[in-house]
Protein backbone atom coordinates (compact mmCIF):
# COMPACT_ATOMS: atom_id res chain seq x y z
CA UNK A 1 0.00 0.00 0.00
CA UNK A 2 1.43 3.27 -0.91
CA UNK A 3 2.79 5.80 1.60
CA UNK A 4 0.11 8.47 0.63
CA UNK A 5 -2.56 6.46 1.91
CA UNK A 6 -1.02 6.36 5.85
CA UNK A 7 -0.91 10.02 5.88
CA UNK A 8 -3.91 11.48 4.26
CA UNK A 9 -4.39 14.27 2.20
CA UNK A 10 -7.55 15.43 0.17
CA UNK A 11 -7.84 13.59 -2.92
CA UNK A 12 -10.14 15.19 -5.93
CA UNK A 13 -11.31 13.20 -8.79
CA UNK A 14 -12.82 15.10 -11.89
CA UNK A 15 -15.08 13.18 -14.07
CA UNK A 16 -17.54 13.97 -16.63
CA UNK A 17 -20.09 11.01 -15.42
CA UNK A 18 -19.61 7.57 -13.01
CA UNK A 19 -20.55 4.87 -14.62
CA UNK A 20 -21.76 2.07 -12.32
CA UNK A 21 -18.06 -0.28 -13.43
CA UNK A 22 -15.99 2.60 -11.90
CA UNK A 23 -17.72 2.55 -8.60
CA UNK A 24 -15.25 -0.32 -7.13
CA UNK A 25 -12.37 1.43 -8.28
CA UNK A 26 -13.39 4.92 -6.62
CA UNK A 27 -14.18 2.83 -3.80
CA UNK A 28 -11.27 1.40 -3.18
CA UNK A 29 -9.39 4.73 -3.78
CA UNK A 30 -11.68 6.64 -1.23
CA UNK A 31 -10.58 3.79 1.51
CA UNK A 32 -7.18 4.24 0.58
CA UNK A 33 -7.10 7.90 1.36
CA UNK A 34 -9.58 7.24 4.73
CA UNK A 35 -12.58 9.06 2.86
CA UNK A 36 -10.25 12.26 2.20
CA UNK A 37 -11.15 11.63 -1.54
CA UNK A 38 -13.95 13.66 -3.29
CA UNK A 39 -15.59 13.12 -6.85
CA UNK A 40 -17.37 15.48 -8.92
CA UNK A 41 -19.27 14.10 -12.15
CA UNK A 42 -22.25 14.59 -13.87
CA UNK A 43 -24.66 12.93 -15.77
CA UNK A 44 -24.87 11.33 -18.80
CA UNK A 45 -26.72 12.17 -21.80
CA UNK A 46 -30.30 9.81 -21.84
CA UNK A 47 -28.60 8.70 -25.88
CA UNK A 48 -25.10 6.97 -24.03
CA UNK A 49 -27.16 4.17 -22.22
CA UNK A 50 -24.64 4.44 -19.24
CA UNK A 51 -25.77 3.00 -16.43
CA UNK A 52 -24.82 5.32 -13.66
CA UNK A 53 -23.42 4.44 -9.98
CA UNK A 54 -25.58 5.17 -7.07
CA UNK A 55 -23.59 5.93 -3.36
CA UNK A 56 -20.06 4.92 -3.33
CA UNK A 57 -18.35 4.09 0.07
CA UNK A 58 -15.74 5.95 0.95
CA UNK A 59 -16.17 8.66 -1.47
CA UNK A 60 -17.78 12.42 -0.72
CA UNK A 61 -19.82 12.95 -3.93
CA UNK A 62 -20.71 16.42 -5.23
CA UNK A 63 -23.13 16.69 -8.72
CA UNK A 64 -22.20 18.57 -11.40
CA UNK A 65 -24.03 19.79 -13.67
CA UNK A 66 -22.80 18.68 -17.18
CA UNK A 67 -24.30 20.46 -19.89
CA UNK A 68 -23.47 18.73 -23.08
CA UNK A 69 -22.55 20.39 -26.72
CA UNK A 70 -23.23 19.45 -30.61
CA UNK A 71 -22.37 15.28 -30.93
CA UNK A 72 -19.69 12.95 -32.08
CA UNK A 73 -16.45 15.02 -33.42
CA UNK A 74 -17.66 18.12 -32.64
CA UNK A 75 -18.83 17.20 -29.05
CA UNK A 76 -17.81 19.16 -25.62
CA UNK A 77 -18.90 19.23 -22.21
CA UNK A 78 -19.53 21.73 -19.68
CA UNK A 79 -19.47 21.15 -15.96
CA UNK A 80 -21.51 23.57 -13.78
CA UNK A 81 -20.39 24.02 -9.92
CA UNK A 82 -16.80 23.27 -10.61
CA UNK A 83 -15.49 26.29 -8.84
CA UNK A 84 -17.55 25.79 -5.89
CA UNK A 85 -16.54 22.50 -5.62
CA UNK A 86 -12.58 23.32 -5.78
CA UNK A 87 -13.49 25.99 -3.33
CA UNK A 88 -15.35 23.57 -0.99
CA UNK A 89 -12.81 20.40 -0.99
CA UNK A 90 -9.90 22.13 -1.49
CA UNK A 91 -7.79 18.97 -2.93
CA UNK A 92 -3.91 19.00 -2.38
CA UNK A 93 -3.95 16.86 -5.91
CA UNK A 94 -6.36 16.58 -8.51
CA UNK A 95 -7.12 13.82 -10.98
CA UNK A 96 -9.12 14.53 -13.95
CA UNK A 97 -9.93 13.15 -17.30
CA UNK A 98 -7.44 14.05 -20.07
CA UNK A 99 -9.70 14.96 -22.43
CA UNK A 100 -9.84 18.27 -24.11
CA UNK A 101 -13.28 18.41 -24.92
CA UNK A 102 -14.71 19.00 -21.76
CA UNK A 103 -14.47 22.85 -21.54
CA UNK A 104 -14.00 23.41 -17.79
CA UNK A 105 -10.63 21.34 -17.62
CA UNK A 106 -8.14 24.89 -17.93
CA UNK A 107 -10.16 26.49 -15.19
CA UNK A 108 -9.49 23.77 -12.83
CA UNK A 109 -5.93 23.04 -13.44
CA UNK A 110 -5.31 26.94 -13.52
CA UNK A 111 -7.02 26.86 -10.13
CA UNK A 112 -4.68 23.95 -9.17
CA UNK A 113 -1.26 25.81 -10.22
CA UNK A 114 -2.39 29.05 -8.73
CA UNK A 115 -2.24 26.98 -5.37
CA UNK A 116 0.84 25.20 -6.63
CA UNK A 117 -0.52 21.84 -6.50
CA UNK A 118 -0.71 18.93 -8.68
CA UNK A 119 -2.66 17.30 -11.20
CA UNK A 120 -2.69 14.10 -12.55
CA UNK A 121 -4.40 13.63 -15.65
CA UNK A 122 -5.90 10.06 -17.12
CA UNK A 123 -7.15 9.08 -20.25
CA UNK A 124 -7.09 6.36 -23.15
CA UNK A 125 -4.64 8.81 -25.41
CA UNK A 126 -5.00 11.07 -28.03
CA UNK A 127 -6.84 9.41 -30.01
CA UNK A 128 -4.82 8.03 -32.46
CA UNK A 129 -2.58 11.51 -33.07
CA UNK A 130 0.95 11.18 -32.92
CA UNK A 131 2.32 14.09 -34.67
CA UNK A 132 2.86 17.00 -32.30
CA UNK A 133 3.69 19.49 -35.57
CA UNK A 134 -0.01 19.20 -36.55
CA UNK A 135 -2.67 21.37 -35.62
CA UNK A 136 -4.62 19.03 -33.79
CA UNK A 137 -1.20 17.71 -32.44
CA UNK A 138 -0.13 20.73 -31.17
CA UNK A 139 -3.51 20.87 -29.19
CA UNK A 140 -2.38 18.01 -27.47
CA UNK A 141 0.54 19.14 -26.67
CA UNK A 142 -0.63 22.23 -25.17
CA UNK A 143 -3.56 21.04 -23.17
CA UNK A 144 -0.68 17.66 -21.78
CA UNK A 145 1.93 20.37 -21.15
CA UNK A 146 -0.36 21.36 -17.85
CA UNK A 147 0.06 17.92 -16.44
CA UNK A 148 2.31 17.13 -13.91
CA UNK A 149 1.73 13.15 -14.54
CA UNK A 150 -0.42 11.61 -16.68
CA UNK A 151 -2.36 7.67 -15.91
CA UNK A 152 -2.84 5.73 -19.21
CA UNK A 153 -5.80 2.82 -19.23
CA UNK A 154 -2.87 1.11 -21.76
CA UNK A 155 0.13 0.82 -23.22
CA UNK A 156 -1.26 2.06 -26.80
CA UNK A 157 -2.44 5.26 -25.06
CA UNK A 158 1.11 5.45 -23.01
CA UNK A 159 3.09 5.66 -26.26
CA UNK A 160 0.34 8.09 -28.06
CA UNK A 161 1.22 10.36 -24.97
CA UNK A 162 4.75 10.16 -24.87
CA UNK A 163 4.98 10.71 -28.85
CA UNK A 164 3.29 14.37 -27.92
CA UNK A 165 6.22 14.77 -25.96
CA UNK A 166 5.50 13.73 -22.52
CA UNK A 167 8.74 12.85 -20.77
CA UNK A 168 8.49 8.98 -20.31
CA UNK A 169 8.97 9.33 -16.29
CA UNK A 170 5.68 11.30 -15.93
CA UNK A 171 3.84 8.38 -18.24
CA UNK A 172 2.48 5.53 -16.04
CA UNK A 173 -0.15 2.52 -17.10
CA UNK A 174 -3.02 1.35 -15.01
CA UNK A 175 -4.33 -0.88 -17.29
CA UNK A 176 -8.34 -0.93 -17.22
CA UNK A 177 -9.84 -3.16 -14.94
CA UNK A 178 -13.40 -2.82 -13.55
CA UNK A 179 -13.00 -6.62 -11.08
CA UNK A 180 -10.74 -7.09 -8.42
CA UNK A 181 -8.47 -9.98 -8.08
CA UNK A 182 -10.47 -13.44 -8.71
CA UNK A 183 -9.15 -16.21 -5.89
CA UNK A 184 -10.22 -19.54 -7.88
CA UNK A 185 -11.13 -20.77 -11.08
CA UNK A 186 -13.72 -22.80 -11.62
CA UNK A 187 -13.47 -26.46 -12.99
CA UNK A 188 -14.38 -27.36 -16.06
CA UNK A 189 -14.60 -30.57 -17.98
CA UNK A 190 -12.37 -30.92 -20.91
CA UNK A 191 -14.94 -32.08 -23.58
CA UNK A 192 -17.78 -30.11 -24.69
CA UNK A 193 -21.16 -30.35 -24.15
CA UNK A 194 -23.29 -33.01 -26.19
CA UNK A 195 -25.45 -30.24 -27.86
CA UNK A 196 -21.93 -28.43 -28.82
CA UNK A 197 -20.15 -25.74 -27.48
CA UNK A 198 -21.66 -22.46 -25.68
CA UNK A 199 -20.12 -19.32 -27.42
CA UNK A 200 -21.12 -16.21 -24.84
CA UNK A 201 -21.64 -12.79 -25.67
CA UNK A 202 -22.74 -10.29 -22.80
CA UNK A 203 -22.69 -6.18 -24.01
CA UNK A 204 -25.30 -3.83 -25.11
CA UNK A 205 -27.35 -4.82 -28.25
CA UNK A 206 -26.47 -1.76 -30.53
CA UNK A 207 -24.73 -1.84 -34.20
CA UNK A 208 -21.55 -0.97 -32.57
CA UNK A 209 -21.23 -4.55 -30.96
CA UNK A 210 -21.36 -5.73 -34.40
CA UNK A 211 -23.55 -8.77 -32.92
CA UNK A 212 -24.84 -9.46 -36.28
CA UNK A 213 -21.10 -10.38 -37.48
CA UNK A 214 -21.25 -13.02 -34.43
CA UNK A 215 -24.41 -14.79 -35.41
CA UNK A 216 -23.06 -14.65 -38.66
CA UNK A 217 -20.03 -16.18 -37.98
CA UNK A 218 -21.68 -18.84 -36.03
CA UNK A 219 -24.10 -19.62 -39.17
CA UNK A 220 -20.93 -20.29 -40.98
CA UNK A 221 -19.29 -22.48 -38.16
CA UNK A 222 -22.47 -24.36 -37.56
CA UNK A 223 -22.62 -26.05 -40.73
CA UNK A 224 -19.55 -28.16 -40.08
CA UNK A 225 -20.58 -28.57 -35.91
CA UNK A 226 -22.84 -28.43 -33.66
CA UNK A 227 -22.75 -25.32 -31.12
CA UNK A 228 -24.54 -22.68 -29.46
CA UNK A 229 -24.19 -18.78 -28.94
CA UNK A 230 -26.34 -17.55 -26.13
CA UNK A 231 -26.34 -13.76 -25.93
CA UNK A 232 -26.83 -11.48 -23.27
CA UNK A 233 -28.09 -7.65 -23.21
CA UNK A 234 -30.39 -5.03 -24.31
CA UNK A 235 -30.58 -2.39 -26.74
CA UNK A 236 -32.09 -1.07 -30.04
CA UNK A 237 -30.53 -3.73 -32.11
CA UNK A 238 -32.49 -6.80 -30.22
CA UNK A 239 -35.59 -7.26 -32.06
CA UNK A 240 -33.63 -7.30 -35.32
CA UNK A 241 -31.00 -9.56 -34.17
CA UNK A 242 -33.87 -11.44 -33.03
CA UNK A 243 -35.45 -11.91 -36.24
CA UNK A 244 -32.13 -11.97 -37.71
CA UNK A 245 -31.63 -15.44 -35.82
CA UNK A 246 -34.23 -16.95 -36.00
CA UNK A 247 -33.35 -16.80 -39.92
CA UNK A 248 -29.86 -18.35 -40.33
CA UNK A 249 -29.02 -19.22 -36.42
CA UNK A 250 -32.67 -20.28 -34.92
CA UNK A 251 -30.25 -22.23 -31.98
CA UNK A 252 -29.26 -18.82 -30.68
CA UNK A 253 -30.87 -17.79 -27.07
CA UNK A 254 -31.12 -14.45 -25.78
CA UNK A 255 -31.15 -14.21 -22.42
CA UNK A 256 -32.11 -10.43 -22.20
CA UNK A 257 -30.09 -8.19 -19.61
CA UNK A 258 -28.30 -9.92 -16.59
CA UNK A 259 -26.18 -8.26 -13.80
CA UNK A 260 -23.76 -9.96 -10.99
CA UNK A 261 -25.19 -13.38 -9.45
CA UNK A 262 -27.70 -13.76 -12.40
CA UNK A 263 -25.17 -13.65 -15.16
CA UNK A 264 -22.84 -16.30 -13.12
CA UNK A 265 -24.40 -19.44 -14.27
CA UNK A 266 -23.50 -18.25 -18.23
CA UNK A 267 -20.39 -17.76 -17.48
CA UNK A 268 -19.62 -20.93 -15.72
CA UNK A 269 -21.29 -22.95 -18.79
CA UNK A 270 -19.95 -21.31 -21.43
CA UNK A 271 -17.07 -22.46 -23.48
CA UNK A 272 -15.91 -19.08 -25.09
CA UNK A 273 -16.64 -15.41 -24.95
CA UNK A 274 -16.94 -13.20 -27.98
CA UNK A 275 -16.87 -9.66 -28.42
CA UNK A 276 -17.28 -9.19 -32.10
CA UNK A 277 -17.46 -4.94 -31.80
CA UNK A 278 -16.46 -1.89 -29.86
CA UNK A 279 -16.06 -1.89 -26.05
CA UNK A 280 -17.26 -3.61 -23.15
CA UNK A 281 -16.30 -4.28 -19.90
CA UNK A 282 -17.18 -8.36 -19.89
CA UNK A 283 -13.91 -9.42 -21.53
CA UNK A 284 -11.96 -9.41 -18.09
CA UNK A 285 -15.11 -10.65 -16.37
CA UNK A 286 -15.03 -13.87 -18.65
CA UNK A 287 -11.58 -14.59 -18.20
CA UNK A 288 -11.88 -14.53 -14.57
CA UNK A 289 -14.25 -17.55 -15.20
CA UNK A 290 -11.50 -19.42 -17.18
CA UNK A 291 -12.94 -18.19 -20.52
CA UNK A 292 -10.95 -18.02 -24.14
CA UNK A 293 -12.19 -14.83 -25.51
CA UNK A 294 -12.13 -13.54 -29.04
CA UNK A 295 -12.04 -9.79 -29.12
CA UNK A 296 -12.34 -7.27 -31.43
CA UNK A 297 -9.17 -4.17 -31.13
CA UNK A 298 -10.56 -0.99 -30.02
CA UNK A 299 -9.22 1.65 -27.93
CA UNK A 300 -5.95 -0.16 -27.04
CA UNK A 301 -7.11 -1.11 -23.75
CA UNK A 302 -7.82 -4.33 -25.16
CA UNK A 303 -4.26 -5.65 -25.68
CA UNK A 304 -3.92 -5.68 -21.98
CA UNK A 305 -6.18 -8.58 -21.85
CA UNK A 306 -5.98 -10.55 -25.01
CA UNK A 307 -2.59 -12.42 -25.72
CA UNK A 308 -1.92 -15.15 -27.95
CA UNK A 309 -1.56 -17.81 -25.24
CA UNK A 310 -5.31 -16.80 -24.52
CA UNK A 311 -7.24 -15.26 -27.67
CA UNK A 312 -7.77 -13.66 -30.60
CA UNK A 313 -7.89 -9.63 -31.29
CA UNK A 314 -9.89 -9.27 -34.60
CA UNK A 315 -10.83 -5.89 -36.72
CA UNK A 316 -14.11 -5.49 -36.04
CA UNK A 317 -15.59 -5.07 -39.26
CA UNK A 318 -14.15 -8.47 -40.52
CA UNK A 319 -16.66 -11.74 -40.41
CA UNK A 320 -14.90 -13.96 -42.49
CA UNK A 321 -11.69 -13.47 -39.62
CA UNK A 322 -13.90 -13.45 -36.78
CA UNK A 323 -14.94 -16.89 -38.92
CA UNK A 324 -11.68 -18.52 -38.87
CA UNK A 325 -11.16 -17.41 -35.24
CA UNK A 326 -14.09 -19.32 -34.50
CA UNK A 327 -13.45 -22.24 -36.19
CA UNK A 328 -9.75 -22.71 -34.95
CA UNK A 329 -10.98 -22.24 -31.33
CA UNK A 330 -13.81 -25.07 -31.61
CA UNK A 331 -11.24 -27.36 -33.07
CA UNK A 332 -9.96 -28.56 -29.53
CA UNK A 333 -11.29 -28.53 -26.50
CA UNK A 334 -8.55 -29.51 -24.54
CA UNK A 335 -6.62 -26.55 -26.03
CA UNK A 336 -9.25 -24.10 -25.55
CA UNK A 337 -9.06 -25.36 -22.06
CA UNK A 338 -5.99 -24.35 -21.46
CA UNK A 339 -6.21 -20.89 -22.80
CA UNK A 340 -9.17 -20.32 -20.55
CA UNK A 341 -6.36 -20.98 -17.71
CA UNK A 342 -4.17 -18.31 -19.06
CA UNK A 343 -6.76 -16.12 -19.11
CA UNK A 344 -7.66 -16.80 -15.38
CA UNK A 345 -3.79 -16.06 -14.65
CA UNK A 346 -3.83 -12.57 -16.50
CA UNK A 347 -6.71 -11.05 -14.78
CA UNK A 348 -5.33 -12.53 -11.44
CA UNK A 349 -1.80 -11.58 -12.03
CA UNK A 350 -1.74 -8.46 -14.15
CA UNK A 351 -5.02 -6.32 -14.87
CA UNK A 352 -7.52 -6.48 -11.48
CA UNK A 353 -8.26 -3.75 -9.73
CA UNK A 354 -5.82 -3.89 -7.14
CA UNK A 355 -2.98 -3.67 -9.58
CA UNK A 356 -5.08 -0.44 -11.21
CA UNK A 357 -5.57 0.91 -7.45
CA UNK A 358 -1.87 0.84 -6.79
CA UNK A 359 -0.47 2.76 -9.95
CA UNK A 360 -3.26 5.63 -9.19
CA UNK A 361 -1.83 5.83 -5.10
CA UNK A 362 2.07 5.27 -6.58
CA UNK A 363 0.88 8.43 -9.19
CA UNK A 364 0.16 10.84 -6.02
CA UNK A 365 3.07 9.40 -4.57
CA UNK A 366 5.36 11.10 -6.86
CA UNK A 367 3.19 14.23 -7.72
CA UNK A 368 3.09 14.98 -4.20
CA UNK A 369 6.62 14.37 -3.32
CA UNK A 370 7.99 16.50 -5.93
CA UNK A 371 5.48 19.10 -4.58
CA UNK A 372 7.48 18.70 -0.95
């Protein structure tokens, strides 16, 4: 456990909105720092489907109130009550979403530096730029100049920021975790079931998920094998997946949306876990269940998880990969076996939540020792 954490100091955490994943990670944080940590966050907008955290223990909550601009490329955010909020907490080091689209983010690390205190900032990147000369890049250099530190969700995002310049000392990875450590695996048998083998999908049903390519992929599969693909969610794509299903797959069962205990029993059945699309935060839930997974690269955070002793990374947009993915998996189950144990050993040795806990209270460490 880090130093900070036996000698407390007031901790504030800038976000744009909690999602209900992040709430054992504040958590944690907030005991670490004997409730001297405070978050401020907003809400979402009713279009991002984010399920939001309720009370957090340990943590002094105060609402903002996030006011949010134009969409996709040309979105920004607002955050009303940031002032008092500085004012009221008065944080010795602040931690706060490296994202220049959310407007307020100058006026609180100018607040910050007028007090000559830190701030940490943590993001996924920038976004794929990695040329400081160009415009955008030398945005991003700017707005990462006023950083004393920043927190990278992965190693992808680490180089993207030291690339704008960042000196490589100040660059730290906490790679993205929402579980903490799993203690035992379950047991498994090594054959498959009689009816074939469960593929599991659990993720919001939207055409981002790319779902479709999934039941398309097990159309393909099925013809040679028996198998089944049981998939778990809501959203606005069901009904069409649905339909889409009971065309080409009608062996496919959808289970609707399942949280914590109820989701379990999947997860303990299933053979392996696709993610065919963008996001989602049930990859490193499955492979603490001993799960293969085949996973789609998005924001980088991915490679973290998915390693060729224990999956595939596919592009996203690609069936006839996410195909022959598919079929190599099902061709063993002994092997596929054995990757699920790999899996088990990654989230339990490398990316849980104490792991991510520990590089945020290491982070102040050094921020707040260079302040001394």
């Amino acid at each position: 456990m880090s130093q900070t954490a036996s000698a407390p100091i007031n901790v504030g955490l800038l976000q744009r909105i909690v999602p209900s994943y992040r709430a054992e990670l504040f958590s944690m944080l907030g005991e670490a720092f004997h409730e001297h940590f405070s978050l401020f966050a907003g809400d979402a907008r009713r279009s991002e489907n984010v399920h939001p955290a309720g009370d957090i223990a340990h943590v002094k909550r105060f609402a903002a109130r996030n006011i949010h601009i134009l969409e996709g490329k040309t979105y920004f955010c607002w955050q009303g009550g940031l002032m008092p909020w500085l004012r009221t907490w008065n944080p010795d080091v602040l931690i706060m979403e490296a994202n220049p689209r959310y407007l307020h983010s100058h006026h609180a690390i100018r607040w910050m530096k007028n007090r000559n205190r830190p701030v940490i900032g943590w993001g996924l990147g920038t976004g794929g730029e990695t040329n400081p000369t160009s415009m955008i890049g030398r945005q991003w250099l700017k707005f990462l100049s006023q950083f004393d530190m920043m927190i990278s969700y992965s190693q992808k995002g680490a180089e993207e920021f030291l690339n704008m310049g960042f000196n490589p000392s100040q660059v730290v990875i906490a790679p993205n975790a929402v579980l903490r450590r799993p203690s035992a695996m379950i047991k498994r048998s090594l054959k498959f079931s009689e009816e074939g083998p469960i593929i599991l999908y659990v993720g919001r049903l939207q055409e981002r998920k790319k779902i479709d390519n999934l039941i398309q992929a097990c159309d393909e599969v099925g013809k040679q094998r028996k198998l089944q693909l049981w998939i778990v969610g809501d959203g606005p794509e069901k009904e069409s997946l649905k339909s889409m299903a009971d065309d080409i797959l009608p062996r496919t069962r959808f289970f609707g949306a399942l949280h914590g205990d109820d989701v379990s029993p999947l997860f303990e059945k299933a053979d392996l876990f696709i993610l065919p699309g963008t996001g989602g935060l049930a990859v490193q839930e499955a492979m603490s269940y001993g799960l293969p997974v085949i996973v789609a690269e998005a924001d980088g955070t991915q490679s973290n998880l998915v390693r060729p002793e224990n999956g595939w990374m596919i592009q996203g947009e690609d069936v006839l990969q996410l195909t022959e993915c598919l079929e190599t998996a099902l061709r063993s189950s002994e092997k596929l076996r054995e990757m699920g144990r790999r899996s088990f050993s990654i989230v339990q040795n490398d990316v849980n939540l104490e792991i991510m806990v520990d590089v945020f209270l290491s982070a102040i460490d050094t921020v707040m020792e260079k302040q001394a």
